[in-house]
Structures are given as structure tokens and as C-alpha cells.
Protein backbone atom coordinates (compact mmCIF):
# COMPACT_ATOMS: atom_id res chain seq x y z
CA UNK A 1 0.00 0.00 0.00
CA UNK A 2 2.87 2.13 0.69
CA UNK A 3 4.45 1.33 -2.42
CA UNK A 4 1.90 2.38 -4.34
CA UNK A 5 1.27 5.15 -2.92
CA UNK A 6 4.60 6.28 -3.55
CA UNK A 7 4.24 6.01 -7.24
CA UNK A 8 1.62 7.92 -7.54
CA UNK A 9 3.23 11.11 -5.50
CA UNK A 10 5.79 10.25 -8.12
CA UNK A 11 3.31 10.15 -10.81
CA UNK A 12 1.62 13.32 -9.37
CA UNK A 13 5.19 15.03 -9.18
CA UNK A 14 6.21 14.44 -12.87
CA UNK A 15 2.77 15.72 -14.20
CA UNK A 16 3.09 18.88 -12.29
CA UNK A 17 7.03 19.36 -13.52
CA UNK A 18 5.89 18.71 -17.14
CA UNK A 19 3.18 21.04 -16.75
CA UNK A 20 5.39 23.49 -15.46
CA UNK A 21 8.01 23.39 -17.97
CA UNK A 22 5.27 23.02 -20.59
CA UNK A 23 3.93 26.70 -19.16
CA UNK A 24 7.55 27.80 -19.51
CA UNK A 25 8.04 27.10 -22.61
CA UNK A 26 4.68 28.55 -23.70
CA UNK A 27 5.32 31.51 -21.59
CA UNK A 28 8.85 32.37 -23.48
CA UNK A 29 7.68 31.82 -26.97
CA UNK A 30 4.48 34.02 -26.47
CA UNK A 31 7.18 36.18 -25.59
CA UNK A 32 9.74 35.87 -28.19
CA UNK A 33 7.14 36.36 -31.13
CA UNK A 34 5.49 39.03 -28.96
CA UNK A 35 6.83 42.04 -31.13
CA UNK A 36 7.39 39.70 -34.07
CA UNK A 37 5.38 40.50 -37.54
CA UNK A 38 2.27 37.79 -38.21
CA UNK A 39 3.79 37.14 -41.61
CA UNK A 40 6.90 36.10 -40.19
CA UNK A 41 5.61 33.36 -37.46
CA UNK A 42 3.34 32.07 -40.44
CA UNK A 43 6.37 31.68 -42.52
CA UNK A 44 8.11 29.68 -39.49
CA UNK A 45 5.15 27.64 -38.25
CA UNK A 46 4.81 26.52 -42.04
CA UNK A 47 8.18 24.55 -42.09
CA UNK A 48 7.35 22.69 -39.06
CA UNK A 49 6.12 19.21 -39.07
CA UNK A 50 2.16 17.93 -38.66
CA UNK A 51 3.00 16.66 -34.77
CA UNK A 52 4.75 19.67 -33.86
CA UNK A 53 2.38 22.28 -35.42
CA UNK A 54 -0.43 19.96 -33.04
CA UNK A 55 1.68 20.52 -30.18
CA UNK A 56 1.96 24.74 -30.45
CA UNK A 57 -1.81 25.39 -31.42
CA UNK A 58 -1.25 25.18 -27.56
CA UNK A 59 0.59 28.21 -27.56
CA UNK A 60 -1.56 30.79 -27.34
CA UNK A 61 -4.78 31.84 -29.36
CA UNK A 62 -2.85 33.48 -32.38
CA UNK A 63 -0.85 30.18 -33.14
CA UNK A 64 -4.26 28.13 -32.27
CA UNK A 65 -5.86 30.52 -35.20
CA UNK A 66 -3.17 30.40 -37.63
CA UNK A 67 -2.61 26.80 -37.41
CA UNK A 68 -6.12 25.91 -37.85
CA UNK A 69 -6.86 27.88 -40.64
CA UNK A 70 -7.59 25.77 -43.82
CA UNK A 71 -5.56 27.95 -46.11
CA UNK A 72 -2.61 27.47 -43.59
CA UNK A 73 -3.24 23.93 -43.74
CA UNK A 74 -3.01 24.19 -47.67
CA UNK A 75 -0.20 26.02 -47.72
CA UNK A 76 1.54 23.91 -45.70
CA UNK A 77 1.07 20.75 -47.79
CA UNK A 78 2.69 22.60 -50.91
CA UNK A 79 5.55 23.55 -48.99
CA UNK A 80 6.13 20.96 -46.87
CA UNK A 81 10.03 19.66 -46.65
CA UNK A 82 9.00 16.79 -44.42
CA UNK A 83 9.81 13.33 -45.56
CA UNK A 84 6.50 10.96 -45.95
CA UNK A 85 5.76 7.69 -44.32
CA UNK A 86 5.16 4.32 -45.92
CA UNK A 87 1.25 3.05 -45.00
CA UNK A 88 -0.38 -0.16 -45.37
CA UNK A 89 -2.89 -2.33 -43.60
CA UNK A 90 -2.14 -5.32 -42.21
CA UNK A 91 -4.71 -7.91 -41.94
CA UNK A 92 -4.76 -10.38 -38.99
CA UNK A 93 -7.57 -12.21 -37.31
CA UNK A 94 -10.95 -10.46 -37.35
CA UNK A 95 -9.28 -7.23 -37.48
CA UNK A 96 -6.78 -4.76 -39.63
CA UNK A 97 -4.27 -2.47 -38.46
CA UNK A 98 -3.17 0.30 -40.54
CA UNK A 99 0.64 0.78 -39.94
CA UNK A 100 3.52 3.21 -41.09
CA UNK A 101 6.75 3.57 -41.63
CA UNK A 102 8.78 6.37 -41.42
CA UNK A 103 10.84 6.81 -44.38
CA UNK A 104 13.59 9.00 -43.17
CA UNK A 105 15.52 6.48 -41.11
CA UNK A 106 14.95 4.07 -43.61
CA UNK A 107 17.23 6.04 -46.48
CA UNK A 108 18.94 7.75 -44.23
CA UNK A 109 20.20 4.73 -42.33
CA UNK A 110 19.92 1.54 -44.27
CA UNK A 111 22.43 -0.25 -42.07
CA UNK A 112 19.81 -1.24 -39.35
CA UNK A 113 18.70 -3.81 -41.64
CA UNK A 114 15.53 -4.32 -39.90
CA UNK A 115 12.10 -1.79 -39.52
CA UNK A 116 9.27 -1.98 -37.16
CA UNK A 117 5.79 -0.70 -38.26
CA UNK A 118 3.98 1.55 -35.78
CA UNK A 119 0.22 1.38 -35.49
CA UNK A 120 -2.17 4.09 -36.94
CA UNK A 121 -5.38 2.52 -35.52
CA UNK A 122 -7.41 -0.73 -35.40
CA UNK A 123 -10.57 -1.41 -37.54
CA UNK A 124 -12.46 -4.44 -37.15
CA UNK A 125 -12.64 -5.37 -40.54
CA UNK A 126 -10.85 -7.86 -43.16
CA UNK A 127 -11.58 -6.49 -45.85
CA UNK A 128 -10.05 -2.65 -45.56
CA UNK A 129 -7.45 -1.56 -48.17
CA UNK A 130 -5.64 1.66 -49.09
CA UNK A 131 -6.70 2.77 -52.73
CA UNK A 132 -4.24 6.20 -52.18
CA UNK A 133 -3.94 9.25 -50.54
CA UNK A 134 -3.66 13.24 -51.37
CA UNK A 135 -2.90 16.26 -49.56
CA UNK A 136 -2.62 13.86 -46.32
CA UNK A 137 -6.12 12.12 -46.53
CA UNK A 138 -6.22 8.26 -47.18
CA UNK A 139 -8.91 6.70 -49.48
CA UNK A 140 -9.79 3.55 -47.67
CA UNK A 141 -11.92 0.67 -48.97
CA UNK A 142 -14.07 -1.10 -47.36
CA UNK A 143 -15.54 -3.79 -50.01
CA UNK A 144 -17.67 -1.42 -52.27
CA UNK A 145 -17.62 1.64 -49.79
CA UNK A 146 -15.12 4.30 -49.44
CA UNK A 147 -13.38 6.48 -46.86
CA UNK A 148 -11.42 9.41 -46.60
CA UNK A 149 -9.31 9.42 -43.37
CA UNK A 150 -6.61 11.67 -42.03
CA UNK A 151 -4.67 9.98 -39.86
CA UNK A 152 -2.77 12.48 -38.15
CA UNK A 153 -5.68 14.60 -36.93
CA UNK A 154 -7.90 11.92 -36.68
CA UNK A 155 -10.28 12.95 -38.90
CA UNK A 156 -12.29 10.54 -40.59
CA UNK A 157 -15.82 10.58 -43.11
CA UNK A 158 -18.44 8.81 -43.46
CA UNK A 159 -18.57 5.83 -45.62
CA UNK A 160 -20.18 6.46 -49.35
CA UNK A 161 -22.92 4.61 -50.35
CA UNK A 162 -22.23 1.01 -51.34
CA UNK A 163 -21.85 0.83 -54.84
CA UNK A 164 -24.81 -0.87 -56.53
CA UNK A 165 -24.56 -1.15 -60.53
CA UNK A 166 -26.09 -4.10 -61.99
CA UNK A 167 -29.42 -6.78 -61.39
CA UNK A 168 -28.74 -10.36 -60.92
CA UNK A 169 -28.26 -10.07 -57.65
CA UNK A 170 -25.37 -7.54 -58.14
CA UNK A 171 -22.48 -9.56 -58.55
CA UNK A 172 -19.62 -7.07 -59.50
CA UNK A 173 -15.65 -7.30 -58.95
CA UNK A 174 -13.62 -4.13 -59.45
CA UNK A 175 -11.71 -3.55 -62.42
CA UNK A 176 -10.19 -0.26 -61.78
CA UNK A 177 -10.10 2.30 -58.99
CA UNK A 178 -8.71 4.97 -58.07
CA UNK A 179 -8.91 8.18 -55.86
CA UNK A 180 -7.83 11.83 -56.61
CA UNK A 181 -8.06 15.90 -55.81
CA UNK A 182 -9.92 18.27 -58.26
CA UNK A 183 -8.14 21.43 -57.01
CA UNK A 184 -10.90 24.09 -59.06
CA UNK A 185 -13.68 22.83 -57.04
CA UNK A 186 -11.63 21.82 -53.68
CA UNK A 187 -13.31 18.28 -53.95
CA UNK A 188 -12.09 14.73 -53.11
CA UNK A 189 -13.05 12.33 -55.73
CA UNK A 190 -13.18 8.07 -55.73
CA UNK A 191 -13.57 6.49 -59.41
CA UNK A 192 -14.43 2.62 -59.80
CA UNK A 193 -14.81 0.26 -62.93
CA UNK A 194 -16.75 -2.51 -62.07
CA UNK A 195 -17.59 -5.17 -64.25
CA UNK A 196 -20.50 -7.49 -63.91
CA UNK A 197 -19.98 -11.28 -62.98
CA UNK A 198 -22.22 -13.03 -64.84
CA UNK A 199 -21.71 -10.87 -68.14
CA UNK A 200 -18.00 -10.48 -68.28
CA UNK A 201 -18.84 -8.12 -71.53
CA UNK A 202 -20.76 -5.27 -69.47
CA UNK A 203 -18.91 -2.69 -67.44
CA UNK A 204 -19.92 0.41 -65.55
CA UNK A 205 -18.07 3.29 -64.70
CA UNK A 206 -19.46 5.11 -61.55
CA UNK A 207 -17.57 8.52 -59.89
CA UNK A 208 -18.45 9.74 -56.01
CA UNK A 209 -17.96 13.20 -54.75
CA UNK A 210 -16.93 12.79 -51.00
CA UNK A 211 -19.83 14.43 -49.06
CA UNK A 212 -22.22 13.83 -51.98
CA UNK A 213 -25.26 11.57 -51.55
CA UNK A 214 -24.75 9.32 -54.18
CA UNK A 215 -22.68 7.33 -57.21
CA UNK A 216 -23.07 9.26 -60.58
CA UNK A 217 -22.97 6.63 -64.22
CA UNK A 218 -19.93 8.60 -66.25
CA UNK A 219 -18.63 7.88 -69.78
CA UNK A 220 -17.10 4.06 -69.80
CA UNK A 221 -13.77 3.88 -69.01
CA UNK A 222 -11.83 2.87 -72.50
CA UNK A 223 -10.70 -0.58 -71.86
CA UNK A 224 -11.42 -3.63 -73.28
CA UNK A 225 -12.49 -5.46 -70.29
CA UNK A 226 -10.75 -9.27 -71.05
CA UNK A 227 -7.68 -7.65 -70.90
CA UNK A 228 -7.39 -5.59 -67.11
CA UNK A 229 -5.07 -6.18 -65.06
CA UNK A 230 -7.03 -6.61 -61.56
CA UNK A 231 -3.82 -6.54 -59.13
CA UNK A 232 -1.89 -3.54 -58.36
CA UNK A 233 -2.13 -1.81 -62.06
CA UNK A 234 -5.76 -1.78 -61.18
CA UNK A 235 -5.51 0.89 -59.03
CA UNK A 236 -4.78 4.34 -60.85
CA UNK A 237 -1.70 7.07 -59.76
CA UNK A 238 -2.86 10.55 -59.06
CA UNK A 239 -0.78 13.15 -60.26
CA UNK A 240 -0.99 16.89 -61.86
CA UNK A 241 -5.21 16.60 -61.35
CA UNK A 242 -5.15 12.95 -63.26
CA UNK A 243 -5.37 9.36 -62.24
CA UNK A 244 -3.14 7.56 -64.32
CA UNK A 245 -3.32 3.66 -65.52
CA UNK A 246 -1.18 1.27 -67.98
CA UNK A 247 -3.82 -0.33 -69.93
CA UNK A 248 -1.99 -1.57 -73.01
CA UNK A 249 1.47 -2.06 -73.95
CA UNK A 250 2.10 1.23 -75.46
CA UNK A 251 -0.47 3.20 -73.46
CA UNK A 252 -1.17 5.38 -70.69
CA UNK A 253 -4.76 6.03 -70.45
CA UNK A 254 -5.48 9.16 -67.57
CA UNK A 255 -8.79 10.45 -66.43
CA UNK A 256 -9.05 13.97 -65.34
CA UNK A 257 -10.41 14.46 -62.21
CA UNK A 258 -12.05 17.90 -62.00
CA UNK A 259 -13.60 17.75 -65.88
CA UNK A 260 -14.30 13.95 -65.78
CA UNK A 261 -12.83 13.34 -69.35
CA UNK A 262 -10.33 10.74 -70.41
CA UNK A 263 -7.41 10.52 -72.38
CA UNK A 264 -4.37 8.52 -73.81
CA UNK A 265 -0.34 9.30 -73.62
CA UNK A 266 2.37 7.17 -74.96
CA UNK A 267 4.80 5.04 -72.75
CA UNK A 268 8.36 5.44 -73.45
CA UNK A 269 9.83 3.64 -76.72
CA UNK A 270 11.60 1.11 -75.67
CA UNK A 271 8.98 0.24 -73.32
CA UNK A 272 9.04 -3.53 -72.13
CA UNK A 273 6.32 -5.62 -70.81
CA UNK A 274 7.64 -7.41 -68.07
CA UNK A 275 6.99 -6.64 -64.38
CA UNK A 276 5.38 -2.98 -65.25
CA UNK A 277 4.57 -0.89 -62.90
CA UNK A 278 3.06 2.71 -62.97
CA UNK A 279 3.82 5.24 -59.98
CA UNK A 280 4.20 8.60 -58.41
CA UNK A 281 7.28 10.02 -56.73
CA UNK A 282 7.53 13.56 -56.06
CA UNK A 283 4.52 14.86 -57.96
CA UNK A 284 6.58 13.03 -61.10
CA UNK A 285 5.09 9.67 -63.21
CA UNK A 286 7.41 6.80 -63.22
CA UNK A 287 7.22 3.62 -64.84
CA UNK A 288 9.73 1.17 -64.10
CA UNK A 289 9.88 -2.74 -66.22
CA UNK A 290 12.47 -5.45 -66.99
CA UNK A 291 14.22 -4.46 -70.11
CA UNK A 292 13.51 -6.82 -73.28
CA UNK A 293 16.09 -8.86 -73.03
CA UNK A 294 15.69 -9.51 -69.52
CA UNK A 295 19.14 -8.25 -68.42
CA UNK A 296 18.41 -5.35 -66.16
CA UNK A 297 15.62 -3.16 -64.59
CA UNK A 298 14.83 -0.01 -65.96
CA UNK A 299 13.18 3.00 -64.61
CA UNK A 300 11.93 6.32 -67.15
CA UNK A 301 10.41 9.46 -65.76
CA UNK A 302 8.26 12.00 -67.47
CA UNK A 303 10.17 15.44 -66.32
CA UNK A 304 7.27 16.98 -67.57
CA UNK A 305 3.23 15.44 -66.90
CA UNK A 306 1.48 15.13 -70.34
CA UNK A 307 4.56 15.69 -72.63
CA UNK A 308 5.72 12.57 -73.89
CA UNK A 309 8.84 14.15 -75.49
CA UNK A 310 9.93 14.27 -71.90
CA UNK A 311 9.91 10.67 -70.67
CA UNK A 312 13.68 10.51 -69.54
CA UNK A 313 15.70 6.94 -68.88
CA UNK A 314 16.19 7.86 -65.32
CA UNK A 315 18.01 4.39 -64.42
CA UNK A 316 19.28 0.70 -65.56
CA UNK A 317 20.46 -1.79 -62.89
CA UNK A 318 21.72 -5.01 -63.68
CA UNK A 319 19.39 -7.84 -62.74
CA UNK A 320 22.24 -9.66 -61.62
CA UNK A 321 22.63 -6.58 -58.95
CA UNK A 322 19.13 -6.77 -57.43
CA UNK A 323 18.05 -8.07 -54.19
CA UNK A 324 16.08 -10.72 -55.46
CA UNK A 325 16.44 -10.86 -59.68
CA UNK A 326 14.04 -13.62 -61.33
CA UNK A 327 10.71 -14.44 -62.62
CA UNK A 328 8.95 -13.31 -59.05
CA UNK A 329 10.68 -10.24 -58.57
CA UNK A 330 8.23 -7.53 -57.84
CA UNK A 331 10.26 -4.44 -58.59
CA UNK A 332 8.30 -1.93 -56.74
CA UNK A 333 10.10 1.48 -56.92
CA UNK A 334 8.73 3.48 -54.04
CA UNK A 335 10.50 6.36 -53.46
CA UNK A 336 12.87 7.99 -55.26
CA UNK A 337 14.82 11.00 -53.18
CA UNK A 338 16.13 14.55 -54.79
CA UNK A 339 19.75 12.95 -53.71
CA UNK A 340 19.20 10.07 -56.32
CA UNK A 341 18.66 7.63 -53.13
CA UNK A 342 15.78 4.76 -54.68
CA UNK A 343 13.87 2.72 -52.02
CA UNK A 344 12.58 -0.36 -53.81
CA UNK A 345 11.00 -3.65 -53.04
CA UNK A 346 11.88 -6.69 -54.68
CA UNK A 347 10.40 -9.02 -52.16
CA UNK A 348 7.31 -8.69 -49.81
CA UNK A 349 9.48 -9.32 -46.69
CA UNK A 350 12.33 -6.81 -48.15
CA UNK A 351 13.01 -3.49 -48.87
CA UNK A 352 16.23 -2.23 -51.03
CA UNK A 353 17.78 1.38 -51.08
CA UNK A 354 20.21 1.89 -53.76
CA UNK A 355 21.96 4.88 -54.19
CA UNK A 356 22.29 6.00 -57.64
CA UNK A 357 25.43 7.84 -59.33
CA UNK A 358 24.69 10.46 -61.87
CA UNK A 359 24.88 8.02 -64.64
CA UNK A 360 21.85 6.52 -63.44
CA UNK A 361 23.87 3.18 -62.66
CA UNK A 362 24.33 1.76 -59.04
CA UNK A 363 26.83 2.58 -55.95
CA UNK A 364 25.37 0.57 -53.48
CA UNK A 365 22.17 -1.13 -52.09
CA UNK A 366 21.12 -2.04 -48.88
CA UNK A 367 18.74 -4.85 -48.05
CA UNK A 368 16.15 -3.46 -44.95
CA UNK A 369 14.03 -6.77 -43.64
CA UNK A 370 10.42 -6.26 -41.39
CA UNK A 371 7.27 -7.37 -41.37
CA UNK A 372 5.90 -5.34 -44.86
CA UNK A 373 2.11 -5.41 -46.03
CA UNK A 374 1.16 -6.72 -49.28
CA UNK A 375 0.75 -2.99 -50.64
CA UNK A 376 3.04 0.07 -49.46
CA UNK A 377 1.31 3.62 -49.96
CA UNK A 378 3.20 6.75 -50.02
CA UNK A 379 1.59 8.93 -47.32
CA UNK A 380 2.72 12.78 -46.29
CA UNK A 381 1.20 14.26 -42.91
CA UNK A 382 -1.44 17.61 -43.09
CA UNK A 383 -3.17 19.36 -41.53
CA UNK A 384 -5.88 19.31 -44.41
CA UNK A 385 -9.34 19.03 -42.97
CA UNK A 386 -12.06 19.13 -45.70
CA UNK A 387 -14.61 22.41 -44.76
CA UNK A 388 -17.58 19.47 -45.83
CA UNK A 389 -16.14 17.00 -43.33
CA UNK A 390 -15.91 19.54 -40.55
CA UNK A 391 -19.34 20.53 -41.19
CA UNK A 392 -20.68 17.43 -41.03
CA UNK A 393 -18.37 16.24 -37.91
CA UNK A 394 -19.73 19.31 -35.86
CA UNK A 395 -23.47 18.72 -36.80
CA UNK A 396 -23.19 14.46 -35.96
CA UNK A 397 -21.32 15.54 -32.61
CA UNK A 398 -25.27 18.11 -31.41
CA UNK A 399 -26.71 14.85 -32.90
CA UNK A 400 -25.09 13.26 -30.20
CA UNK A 401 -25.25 15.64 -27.67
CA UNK A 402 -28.94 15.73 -28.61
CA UNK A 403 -29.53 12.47 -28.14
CA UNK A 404 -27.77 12.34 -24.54
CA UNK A 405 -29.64 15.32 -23.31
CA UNK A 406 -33.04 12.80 -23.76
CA UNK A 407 -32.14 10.21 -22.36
CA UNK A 408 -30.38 11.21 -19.79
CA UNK A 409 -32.37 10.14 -16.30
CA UNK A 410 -34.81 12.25 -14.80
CA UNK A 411 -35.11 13.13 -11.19
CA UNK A 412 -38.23 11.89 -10.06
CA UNK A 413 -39.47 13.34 -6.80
């Protein structure tokens, strides 16, 4: 009894120390940027990362206003220096955790070989994936509902309506999804291609507006159905207001987000067909494949989006130099740094950084090991907080408070 007493006058004691110093250090900033010119905390607060600018809205009320403000918050994610994390969900038992990991440490210090995921949060559900994220916010799916989620001010929406698009009971698979950001009208967007089960022929292509009511029928997406690719090219790369797929083995076929209009750009020309894979790095398109005669990996980058004249051989390593060169190589470029540092993943249990010389050939690779989801996302932290989301956050929570007023007990005399 004594004992535990005693830790909690310890507990008691630290809590009142932290508090102090946290007043001290409150107390001395207010101070500091006292005299200091609004535009000039602004332009300090926005080069500071998500968890710290959560930390000083604590300040005092100016930083609380500035840092809340959604044009800060915009700002911010335009600017932003901050390295992103890799996200996935990991499925277990009745249950999946979305995870990160940090991505800093992981090119910055290969040599610890081994990387532990953190957890984001717990949903019980086995069927949640990641279909990709923009300006912060994660598009989760849930089945044939959809999510928008930001993680690191737990803000999350309500699901969309479950997509319903044919009779016969409805049986449908996905052919092609993906999630983007029309910037005119400061909307989130989800597009899926589903194709019907029992009539392999008929397709439908349906759009949702996050915070709308309901799926909208669009033009048909232009792809021959018999010949989609229903594993990771499936799911389209946002970039430069477009969500981008490989469809054929000359073409890129994009969808704009903000007119809802298609259209077609050609891959490089010495494109090869082996182990292709479309992504974004940077705000830049990437496609990486095995070259044609099956003796190294290549990578090309369009330096400009929707010029074709400026797809650029960006890299060529030796298969004989990868991590894990064969048949079941995956060759997932992930992340490509402005210091020409690649993170890769040939394996689903490995990651690879290889630092690239200005010839676009190899110095060095690393092999990291972990426990690594089927599918990595690249996420960056914001403060981004849709105005529709808010709105609708703050009129479910007087819902609530509504509905504990009633039935709350009443004092009966």
C-alpha cells in the first residue's frame, strides 16, 4: 500500500514538472514572437512538421488561429520539406491495423537492416485496403464503400454509399479504382470500374464526390475489359489533377479528375512488358519494367506530366545486382529522393535502397528486412481538414449531444 502510494506522489510530481516546464516554454515563446510580424511566425510555423504544429496550437490563441486555418493547412502541404511515411494495412484475425513507416531512417540509415511498423489505428474489418492518398487524406476501402481518413488529426468521413450497378443479384468485382483531388472545385473524388460477374462483356463506370449523396454513371472507361489487369495496375496514380493507368502495352490512359474526361499518352519507346509498374514520386510519373532482353531493370520518368517528349531513362540496374532478380521479382520502386537515393522492393518481406550515381547506374544497395504489407502507400502528414467533413463532424457531434440530453435520467421526486 505504501508502495503504491509512492508512485503515484511520483506520478503526481512528474505531471506537475511537465506542466510546469510546458507553461515555460509557452510563456517564453508568447514572448519571443510578442513584437514579431504575423507574416513572419506564419512563414516559421509553415516549415514545421504535422505533430509539432499539433503541439503549439497550444501556444496561445494566435498560433491556435493560424494553425487551424484551412488555407494554412493548404499552404503547408505545398511547402512541406518533411519526408512521408510508408502506409499499409495489415490484416490479422478479425481485425486490420493500418501501420507506417517512417521513411527517413529508412534512407537515411539503411544499415539497421531491420524496420518496425507503428500502429495508426485498429478497424475491425478484413476487408479494408488503401486505394491512395492526397494532400494527407487516405482513401480507404471497405468492399464497395469508401473512406477518406486523415490519420494524423484523426479525422475521418463517413462511408459512401455502397456501390450498386447491376441486377442479378449484383455480382460485381472491381476492375479499376482509383482516388484523386480536383483542385478548381476543392473536392475529393473516388472512381471505380466494375464489371458485372455473370456478363464479363458489361462494365460500368461510376464517380463519387466525398460528401455527396450518391454514385453518378460517367462515360465508360476505355478498356477492353478481357484484358485488365485486376492486381496492383488496377488501381490508378494521381498526379498533376489525373489518375493515371497502364492499360496496353504502349499506353497510358489518364482520367481527369475535376472535368471527368479521359485521355491517352504514350509510354516510353523502348517500353518492355515485363513486371510494369506505374507510380508517383515527387509529384513526377514513373514507370519502371524489366528491359527486353531480360538483363536489367529499368526506370523512365516523365520530367514533364502530359509531354511525352519528356519521358527521360532515369536508371538501368543489372538484374544480376538486385536483391532478389528472377521471374517473381516484384520491382516496386517506391521512393525515389532529390539525392538520387531509390527505395525499392523486390520481395514482400524486403526493402532495397540503392543509391544511384549520376549516370543513373548503381553505388550501393542495402537490403532493410520487417514485417511489410502486401501494398506500401506513399503517405505525407497535413493538416488538411475538408470544410464538408468539418461541417458534417460538428453537426453528428449536437446529434449526439442531442440524443444524450433525452435520455439522460430524470429526477423523479
Amino acid at each position: 500500500m505504501i508502495t503504491f502510494c509512492d508512485n503515484r506522489s511520483k506520478t503526481r510530481r512528474r505531471l506537475r514538472q511537465h506542466s510546469q516546464n510546458v507553461t515555460v516554454f509557452t510563456q517564453s515563446v508568447s514572448e519571443i514572437t510578442a513584437d514579431m510580424p504575423e507574416e513572419i511566425i506564419v512563414e516559421i510555423l509553415l516549415r514545421l512538421p504535422v505533430r509539432s504544429l499539433l503541439q503549439f496550437r497550444c501556444v496561445c490563441k494566435l498560433w491556435k488561429t493560424l494553425i487551424s486555418d484551412p488555407q494554412f493547412a493548404k499552404k503547408h502541404v505545398s511547402i512541406s520539406t518533411a519526408y512521408p511515411q510508408l502506409v499499409s494495412v495489415f490484416v490479422s484475425i478479425a481485425k486490420c491495423n493500418l501501420v507506417s513507416y517512417p521513411l527517413k531512417p529508412l534512407l537515411d540509415n539503411p544499415s539497421a537492416h531491420r524496420v518496425e511498423p507503428a500502429d495508426f489505428e485498429m478497424i475491425h474489418t478484413t476487408s479494408m485496403t488503401i486505394i491512395g492518398s492526397c494532400n494527407g487524406l487516405l482513401c480507404l476501402s471497405d468492399f464497395y464503400q469508401f473512406t477518406l481518413w486523415n490519420p494524423s488529426i484523426k479525422l475521418k468521413s463517413k462511408p459512401s454509399p455502397t456501390i450498386i450497378a447491376f441486377d442479378s443479384f449484383d455480382s460485381k468485382r472491381f476492375l479499376y479504382r482509383g482516388f484523386g483531388y480536383d483542385q478548381v472545385n476543392d473536392r475529393y473524388k473516388v472512381l471505380a470500374v466494375v464489371q458485372n460477374c455473370y456478363n464479363l462483356d458489361e462494365t460500368k463506370t461510376l464517380i463519387y464526390t466525398f460528401g455527396g449523396k450518391d454514385w453518378t454513371t460517367i462515360q465508360k472507361f476505355p478498356c477492353d475489359p478481357s484484358r485488365c489487369d485486376l492486381g496492383r495496375l488496377g488501381v490508378g496514380k494521381f498526379v498533376s489533377g489525373n489518375l493515371n493507368w497502364i492499360v496496353s502495352k504502349k499506353v497510358i490512359v489518364f482520367f481527369d479528375i475535376e472535368k471527368e474526361t479521359y485521355g491517352e499518352m504514350s509510354l516510353p519507346q523502348d517500353y518492355g512488358d515485363k513486371n510494369t509498374v506505374l507510380y508517383v514520386s515527387s509529384n513526377r510519373i514513373y514507370v519502371s519494367f524489366d528491359h527486353s532482353n531480360k538483363t536489367h531493370w529499368v526506370v523512365w520518368m516523365m520530367k514533364e506530366y502530359g509531354v511525352v517528349e519528356s519521358w527521360t531513362k532515369l536508371m538501368i540496374i543489372p538484374q544480376d545486382k538486385l536483391t532478389s532478380p528472377g521471374p517473381y521479382c516484384l520491382s516496386d520502386a517506391l521512393f525515389i529522393s532529390e539525392h538520387g537515393v531509390l527505395l525499392m522492393r523486390p520481395q514482400h518481406s524486403k526493402l532495397s535502397v540503392y543509391n544511384l550515381n549520376n549516370d543513373g547506374g548503381l553505388d550501393y544497395c542495402t537490403t532493410i528486412s520487417g514485417q511489410f504489407a502486401r501494398y506500401l502507400h506513399i503517405y505525407n502528414e497535413s493538416l488538411v481538414s475538408p470544410h464538408w467533413l468539418k461541417h458534417s463532424q460538428k453537426k453528428n457531434k449536437r446529434k449526439r449531444k442531442q440524443k444524450l440530453g433525452s435520455e439522460s435520467p430524470k429526477l423523479v421526486r
